[in-house]
PDB file of N, CA and C in Angstrom:
ATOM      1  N   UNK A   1      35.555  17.923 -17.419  1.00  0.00           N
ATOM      2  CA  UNK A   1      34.559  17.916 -18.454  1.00  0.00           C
ATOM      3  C   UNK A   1      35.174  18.358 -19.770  1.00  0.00           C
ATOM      4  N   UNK A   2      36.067  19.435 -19.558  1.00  0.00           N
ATOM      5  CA  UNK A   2      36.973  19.623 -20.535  1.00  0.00           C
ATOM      6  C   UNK A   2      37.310  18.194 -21.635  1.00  0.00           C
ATOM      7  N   UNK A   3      38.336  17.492 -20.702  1.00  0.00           N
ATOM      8  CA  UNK A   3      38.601  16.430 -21.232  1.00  0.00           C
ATOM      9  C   UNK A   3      37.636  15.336 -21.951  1.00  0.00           C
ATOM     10  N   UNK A   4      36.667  15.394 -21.191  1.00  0.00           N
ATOM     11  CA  UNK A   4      35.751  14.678 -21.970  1.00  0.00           C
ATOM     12  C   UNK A   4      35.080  15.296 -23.202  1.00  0.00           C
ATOM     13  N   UNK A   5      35.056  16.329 -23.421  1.00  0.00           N
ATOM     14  CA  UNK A   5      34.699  17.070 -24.662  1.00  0.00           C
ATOM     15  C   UNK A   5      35.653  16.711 -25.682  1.00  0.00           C
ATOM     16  N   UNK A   6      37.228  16.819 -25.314  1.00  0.00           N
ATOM     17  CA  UNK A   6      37.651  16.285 -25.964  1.00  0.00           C
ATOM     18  C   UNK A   6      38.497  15.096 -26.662  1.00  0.00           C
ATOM     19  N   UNK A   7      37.686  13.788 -26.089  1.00  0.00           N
ATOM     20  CA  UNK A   7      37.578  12.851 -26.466  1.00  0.00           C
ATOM     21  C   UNK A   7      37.290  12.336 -27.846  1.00  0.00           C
ATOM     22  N   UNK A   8      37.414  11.027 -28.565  1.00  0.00           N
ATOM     23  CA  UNK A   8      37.584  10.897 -29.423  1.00  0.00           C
ATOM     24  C   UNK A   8      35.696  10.205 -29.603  1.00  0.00           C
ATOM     25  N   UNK A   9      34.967  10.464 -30.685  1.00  0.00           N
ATOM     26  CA  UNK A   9      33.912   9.780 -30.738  1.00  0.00           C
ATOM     27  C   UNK A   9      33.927   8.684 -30.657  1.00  0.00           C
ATOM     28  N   UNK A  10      33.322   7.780 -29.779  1.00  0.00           N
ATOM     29  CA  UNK A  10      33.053   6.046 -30.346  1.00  0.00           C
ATOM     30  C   UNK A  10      32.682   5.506 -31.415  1.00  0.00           C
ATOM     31  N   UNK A  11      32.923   4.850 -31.263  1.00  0.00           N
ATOM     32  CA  UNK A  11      32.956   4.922 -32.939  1.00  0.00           C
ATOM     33  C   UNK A  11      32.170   3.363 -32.753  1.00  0.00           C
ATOM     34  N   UNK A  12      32.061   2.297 -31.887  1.00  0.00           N
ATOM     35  CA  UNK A  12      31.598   0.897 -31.711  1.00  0.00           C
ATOM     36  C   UNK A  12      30.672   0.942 -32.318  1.00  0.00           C
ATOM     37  N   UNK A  13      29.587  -0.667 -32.765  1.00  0.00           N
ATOM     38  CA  UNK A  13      29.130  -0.542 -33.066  1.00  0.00           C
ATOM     39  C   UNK A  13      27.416  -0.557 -32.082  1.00  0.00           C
ATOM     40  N   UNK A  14      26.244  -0.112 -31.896  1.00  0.00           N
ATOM     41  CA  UNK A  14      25.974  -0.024 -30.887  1.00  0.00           C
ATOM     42  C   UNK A  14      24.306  -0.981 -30.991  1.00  0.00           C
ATOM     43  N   UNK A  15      24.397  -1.134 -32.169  1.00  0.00           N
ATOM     44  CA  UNK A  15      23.039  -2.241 -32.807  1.00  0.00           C
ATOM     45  C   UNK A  15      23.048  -3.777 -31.837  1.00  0.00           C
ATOM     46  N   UNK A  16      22.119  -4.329 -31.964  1.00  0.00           N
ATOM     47  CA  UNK A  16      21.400  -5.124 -31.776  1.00  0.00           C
ATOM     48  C   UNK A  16      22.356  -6.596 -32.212  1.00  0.00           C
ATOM     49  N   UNK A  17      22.450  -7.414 -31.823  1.00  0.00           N
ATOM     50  CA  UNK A  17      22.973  -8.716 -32.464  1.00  0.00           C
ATOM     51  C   UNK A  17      21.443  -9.266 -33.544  1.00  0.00           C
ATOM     52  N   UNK A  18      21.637  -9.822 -34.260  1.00  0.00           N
ATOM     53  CA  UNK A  18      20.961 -10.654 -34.783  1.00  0.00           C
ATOM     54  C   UNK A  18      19.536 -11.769 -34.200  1.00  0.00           C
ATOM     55  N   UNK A  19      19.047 -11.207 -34.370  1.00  0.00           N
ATOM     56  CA  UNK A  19      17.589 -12.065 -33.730  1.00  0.00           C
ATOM     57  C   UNK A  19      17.553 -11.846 -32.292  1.00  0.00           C
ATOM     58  N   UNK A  20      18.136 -11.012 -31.756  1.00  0.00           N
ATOM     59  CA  UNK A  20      18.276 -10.244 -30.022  1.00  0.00           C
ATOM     60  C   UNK A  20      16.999 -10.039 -29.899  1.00  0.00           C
ATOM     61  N   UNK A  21      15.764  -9.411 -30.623  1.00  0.00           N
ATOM     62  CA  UNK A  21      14.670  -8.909 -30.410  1.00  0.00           C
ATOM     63  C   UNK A  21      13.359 -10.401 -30.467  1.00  0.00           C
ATOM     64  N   UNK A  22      13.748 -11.371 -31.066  1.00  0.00           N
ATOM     65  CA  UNK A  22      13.260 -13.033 -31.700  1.00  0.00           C
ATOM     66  C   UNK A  22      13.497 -13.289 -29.958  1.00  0.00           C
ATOM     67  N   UNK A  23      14.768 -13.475 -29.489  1.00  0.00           N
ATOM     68  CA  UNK A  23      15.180 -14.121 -28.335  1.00  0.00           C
ATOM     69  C   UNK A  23      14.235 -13.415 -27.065  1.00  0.00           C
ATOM     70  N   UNK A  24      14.301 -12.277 -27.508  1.00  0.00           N
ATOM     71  CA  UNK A  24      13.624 -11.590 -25.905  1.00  0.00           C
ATOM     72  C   UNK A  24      12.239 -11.567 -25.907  1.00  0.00           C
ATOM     73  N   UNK A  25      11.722 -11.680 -26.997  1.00  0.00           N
ATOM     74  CA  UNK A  25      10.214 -11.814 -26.841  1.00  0.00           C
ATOM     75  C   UNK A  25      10.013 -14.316 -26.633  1.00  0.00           C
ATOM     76  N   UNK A  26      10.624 -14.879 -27.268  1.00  0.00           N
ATOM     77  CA  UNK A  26      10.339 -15.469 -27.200  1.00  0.00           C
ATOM     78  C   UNK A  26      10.495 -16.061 -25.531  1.00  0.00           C
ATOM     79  N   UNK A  27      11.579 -15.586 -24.996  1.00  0.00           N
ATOM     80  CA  UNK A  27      12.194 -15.540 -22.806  1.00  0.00           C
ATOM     81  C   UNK A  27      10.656 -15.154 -22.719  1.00  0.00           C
ATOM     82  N   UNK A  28      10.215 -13.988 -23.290  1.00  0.00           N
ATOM     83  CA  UNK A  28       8.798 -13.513 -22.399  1.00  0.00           C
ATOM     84  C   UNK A  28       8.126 -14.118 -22.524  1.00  0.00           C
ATOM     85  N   UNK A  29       7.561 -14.408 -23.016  1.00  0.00           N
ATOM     86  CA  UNK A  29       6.466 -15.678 -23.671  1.00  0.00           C
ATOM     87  C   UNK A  29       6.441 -17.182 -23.264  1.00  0.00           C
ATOM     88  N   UNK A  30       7.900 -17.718 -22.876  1.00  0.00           N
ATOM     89  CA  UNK A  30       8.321 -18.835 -21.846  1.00  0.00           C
ATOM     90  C   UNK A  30       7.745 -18.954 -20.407  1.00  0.00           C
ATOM     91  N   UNK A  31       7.706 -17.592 -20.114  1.00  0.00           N
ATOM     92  CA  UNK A  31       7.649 -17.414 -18.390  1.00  0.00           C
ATOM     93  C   UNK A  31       5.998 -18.534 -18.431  1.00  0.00           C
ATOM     94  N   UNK A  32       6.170 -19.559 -17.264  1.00  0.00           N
ATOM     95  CA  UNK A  32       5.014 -19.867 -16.835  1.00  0.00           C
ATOM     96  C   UNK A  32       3.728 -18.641 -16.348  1.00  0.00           C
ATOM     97  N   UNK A  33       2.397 -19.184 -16.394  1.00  0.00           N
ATOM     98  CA  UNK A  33       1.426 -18.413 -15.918  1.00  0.00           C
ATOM     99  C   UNK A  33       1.592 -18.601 -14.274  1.00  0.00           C
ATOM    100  N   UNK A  34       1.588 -17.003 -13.521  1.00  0.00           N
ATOM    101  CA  UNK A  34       1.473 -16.860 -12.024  1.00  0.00           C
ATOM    102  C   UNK A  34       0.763 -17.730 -11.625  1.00  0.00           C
ATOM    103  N   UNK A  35       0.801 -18.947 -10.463  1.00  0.00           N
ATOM    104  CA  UNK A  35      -0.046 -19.216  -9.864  1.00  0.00           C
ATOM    105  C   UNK A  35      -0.266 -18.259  -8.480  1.00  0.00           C
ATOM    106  N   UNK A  36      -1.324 -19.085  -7.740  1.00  0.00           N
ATOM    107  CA  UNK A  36      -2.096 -18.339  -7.048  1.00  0.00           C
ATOM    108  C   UNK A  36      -1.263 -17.840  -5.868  1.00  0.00           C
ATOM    109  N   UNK A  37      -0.249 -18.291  -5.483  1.00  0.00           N
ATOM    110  CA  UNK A  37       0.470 -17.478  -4.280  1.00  0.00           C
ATOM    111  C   UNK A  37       1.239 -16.622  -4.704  1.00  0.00           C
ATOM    112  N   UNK A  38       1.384 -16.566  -6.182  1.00  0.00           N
ATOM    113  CA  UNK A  38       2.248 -15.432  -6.870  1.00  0.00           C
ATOM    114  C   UNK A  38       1.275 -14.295  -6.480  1.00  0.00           C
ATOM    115  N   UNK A  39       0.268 -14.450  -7.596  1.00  0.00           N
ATOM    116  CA  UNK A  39      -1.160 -13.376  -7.300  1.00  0.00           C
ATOM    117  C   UNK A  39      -1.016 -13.106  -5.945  1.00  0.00           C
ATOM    118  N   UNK A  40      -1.746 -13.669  -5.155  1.00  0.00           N
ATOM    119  CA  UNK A  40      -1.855 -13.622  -3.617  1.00  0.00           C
ATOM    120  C   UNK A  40      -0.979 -12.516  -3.191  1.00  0.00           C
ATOM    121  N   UNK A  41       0.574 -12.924  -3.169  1.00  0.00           N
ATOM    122  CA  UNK A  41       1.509 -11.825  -2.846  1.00  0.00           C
ATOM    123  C   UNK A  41       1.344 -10.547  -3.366  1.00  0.00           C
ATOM    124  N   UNK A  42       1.158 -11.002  -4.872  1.00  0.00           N
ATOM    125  CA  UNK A  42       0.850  -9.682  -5.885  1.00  0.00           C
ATOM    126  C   UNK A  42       0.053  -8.637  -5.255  1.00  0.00           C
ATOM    127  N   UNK A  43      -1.514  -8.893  -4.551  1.00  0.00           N
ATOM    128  CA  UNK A  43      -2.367  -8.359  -4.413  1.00  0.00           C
ATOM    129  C   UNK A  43      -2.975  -8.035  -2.707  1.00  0.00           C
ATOM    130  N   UNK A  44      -2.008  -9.141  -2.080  1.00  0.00           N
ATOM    131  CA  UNK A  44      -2.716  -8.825  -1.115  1.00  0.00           C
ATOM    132  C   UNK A  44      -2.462  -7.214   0.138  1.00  0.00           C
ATOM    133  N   UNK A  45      -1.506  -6.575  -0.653  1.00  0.00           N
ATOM    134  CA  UNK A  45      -1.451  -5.472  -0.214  1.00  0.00           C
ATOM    135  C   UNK A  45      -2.637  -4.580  -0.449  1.00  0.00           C
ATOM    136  N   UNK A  46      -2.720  -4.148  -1.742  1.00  0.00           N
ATOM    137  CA  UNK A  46      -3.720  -3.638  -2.303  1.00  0.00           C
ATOM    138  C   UNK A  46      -4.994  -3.668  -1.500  1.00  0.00           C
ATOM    139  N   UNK A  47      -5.688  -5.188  -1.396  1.00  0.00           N
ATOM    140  CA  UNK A  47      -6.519  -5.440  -1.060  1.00  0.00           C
ATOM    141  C   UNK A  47      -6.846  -4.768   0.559  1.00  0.00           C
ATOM    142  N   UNK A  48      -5.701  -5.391   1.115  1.00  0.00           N
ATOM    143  CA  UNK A  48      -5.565  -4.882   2.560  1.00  0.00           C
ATOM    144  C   UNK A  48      -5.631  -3.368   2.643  1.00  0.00           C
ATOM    145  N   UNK A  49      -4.979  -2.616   1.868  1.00  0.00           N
ATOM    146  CA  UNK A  49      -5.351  -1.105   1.830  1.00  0.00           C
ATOM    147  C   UNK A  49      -6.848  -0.811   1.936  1.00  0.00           C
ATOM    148  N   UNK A  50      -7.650  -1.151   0.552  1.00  0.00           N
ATOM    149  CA  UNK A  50      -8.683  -0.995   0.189  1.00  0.00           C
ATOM    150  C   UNK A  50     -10.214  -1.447   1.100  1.00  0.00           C
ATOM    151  N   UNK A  51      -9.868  -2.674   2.078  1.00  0.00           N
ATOM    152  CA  UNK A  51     -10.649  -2.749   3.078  1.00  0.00           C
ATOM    153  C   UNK A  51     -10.310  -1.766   3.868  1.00  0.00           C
ATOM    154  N   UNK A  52      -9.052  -1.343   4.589  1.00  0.00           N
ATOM    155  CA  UNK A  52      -8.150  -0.892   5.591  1.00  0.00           C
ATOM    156  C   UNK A  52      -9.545   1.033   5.287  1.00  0.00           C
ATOM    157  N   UNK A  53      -9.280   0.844   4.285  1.00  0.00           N
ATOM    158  CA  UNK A  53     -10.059   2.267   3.148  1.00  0.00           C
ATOM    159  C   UNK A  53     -11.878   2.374   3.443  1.00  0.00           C
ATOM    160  N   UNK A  54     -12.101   1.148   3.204  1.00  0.00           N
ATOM    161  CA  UNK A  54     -13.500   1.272   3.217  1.00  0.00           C
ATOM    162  C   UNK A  54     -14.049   1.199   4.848  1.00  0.00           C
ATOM    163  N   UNK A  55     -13.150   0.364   5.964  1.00  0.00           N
ATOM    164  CA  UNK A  55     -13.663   0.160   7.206  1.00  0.00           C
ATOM    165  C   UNK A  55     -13.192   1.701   7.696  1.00  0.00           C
ATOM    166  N   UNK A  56     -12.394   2.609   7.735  1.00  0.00           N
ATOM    167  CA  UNK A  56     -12.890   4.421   8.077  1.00  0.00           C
ATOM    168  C   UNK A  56     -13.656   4.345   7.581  1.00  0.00           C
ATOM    169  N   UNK A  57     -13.828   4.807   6.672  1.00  0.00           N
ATOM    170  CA  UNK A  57     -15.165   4.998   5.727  1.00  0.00           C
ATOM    171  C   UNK A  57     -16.394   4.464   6.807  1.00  0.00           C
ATOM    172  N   UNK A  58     -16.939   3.202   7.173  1.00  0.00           N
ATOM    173  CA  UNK A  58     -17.664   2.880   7.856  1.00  0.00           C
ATOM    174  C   UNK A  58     -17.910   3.259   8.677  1.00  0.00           C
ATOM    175  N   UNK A  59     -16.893   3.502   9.666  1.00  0.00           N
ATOM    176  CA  UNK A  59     -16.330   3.735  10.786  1.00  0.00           C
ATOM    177  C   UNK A  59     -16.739   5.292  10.993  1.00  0.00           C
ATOM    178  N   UNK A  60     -16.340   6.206  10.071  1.00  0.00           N
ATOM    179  CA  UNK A  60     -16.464   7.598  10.049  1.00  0.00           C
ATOM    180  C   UNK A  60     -18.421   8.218   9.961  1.00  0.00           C
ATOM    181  N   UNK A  61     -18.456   7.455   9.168  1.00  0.00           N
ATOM    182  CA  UNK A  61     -19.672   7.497   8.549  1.00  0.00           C
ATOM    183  C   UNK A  61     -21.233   6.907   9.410  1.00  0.00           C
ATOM    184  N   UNK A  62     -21.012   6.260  10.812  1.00  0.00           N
ATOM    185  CA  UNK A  62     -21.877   5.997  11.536  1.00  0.00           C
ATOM    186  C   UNK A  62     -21.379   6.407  13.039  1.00  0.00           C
ATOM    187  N   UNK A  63     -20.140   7.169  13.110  1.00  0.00           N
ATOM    188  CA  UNK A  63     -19.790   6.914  14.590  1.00  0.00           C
ATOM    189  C   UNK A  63     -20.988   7.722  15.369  1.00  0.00           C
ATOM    190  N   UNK A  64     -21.521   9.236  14.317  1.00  0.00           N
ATOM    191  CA  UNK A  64     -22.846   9.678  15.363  1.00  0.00           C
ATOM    192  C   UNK A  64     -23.355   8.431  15.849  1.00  0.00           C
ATOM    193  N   UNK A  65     -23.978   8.117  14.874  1.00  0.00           N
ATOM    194  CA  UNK A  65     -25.161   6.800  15.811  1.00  0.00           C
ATOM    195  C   UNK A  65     -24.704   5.861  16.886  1.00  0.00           C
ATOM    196  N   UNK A  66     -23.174   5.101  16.680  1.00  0.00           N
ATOM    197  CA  UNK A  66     -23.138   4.468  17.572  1.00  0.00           C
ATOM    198  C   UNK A  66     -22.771   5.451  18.883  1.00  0.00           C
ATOM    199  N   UNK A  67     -22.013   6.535  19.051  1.00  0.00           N
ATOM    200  CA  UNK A  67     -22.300   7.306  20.228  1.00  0.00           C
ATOM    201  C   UNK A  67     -23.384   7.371  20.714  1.00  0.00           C
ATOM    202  N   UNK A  68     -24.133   8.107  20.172  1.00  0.00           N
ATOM    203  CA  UNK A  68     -25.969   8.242  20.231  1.00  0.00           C
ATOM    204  C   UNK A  68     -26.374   6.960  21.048  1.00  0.00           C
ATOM    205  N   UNK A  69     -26.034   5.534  20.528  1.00  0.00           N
ATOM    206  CA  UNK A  69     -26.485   4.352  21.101  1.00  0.00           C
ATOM    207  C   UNK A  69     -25.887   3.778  22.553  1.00  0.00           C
ATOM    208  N   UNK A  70     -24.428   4.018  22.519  1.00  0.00           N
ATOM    209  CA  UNK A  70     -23.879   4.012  23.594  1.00  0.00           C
ATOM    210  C   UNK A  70     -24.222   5.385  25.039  1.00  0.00           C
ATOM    211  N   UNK A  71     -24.621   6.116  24.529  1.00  0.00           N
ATOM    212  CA  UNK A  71     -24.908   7.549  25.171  1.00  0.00           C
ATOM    213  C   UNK A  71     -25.022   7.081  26.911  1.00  0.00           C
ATOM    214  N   UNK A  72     -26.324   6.307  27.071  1.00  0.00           N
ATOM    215  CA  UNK A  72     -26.952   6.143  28.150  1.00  0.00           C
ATOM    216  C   UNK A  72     -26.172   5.109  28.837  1.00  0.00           C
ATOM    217  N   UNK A  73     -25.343   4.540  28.500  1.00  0.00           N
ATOM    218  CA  UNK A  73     -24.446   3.137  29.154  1.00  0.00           C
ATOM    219  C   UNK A  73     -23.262   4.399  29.865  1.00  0.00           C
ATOM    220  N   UNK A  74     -23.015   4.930  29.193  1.00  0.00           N
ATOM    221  CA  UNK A  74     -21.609   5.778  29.202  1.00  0.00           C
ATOM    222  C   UNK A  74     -21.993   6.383  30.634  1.00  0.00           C
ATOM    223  N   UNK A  75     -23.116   6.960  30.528  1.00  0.00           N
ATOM    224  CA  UNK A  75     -23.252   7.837  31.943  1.00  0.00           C
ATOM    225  C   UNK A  75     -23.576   7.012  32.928  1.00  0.00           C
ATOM    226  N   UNK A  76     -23.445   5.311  33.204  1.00  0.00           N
ATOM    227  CA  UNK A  76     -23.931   4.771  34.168  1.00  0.00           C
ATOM    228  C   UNK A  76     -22.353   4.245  34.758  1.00  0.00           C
ATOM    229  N   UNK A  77     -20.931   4.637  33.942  1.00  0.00           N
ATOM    230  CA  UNK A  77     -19.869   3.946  33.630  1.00  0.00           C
ATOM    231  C   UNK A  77     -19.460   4.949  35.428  1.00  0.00           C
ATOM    232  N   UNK A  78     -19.175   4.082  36.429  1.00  0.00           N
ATOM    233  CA  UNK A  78     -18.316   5.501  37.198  1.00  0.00           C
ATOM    234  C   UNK A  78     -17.145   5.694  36.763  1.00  0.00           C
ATOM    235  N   UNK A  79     -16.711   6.889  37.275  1.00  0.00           N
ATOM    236  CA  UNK A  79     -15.087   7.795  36.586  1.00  0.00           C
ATOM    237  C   UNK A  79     -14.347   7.906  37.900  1.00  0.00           C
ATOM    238  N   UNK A  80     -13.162   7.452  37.925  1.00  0.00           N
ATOM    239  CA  UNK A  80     -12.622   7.211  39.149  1.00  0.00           C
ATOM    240  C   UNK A  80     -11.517   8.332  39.839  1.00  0.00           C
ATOM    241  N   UNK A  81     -11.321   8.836  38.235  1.00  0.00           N
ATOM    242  CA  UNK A  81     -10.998  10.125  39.110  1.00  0.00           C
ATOM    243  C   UNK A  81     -12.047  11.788  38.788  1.00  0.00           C
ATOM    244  N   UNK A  82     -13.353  11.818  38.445  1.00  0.00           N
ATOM    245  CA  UNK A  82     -14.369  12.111  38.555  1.00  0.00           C
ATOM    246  C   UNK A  82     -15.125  11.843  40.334  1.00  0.00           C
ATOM    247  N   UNK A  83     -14.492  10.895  40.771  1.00  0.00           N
ATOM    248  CA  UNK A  83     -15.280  10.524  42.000  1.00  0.00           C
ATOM    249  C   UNK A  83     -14.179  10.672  42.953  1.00  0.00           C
ATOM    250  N   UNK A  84     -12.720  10.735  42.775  1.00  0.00           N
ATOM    251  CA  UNK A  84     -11.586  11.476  43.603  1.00  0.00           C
ATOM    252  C   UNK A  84     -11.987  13.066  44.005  1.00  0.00           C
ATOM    253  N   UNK A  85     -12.405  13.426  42.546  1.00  0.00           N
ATOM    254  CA  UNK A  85     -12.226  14.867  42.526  1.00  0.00           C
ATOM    255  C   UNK A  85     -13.354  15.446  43.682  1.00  0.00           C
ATOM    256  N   UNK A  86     -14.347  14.309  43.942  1.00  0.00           N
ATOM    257  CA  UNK A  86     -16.015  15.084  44.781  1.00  0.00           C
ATOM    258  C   UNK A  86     -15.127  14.610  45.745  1.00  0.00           C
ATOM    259  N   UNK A  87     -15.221  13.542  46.170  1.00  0.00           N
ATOM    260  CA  UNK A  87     -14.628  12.920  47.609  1.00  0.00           C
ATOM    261  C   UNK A  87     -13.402  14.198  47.986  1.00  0.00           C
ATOM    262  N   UNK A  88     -12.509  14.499  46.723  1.00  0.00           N
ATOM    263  CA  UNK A  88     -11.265  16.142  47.302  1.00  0.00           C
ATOM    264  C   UNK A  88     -12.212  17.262  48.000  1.00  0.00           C
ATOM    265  N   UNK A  89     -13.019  17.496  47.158  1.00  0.00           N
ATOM    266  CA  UNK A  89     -13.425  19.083  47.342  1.00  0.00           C
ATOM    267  C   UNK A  89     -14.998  19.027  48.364  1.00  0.00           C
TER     268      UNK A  89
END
């Protein structure tokens, strides 16, 4: 680091060429408009999150009831090792 301290300043010049700033806006401005499988790619993460987001949400938000609804099916379900365990003891 030494050495690099004492180095000689650059001295180049470090500006812009001539109409460099003309050229790069006019490249941007060239680009065609995305079509739809551009978008598509663009977004379909997002999207997939954001359902992925709202179905917990659903999901969280009614599971009382559907237990509640399933309740009475559940206890008609036999349990097979529930029915080992009487037949053991």
């Amino acid at each position: 680091m030494a050495a690099a301290r004492q180095a000689p300043a650059d001295s180049r010049d470090t500006a812009a060429p001539l109409g460099f700033a003309a050229r790069v806006c006019a490249h941007a401005f060239a680009q065609p408009a995305p079509d739809f499988a551009t978008l598509f790619t663009r977004f379909a993460p997002r999207a997939l999150g954001a359902c992925g987001l709202l179905m917990m949400l659903g999901v969280t938000l009614n599971i009382g009831t559907v237990l509640r609804a399933i309740e009475p099916e559940a206890t008609l379900i036999n349990d097979p090792v529930a029915e080992w365990l009487d037949a053991a003891s």
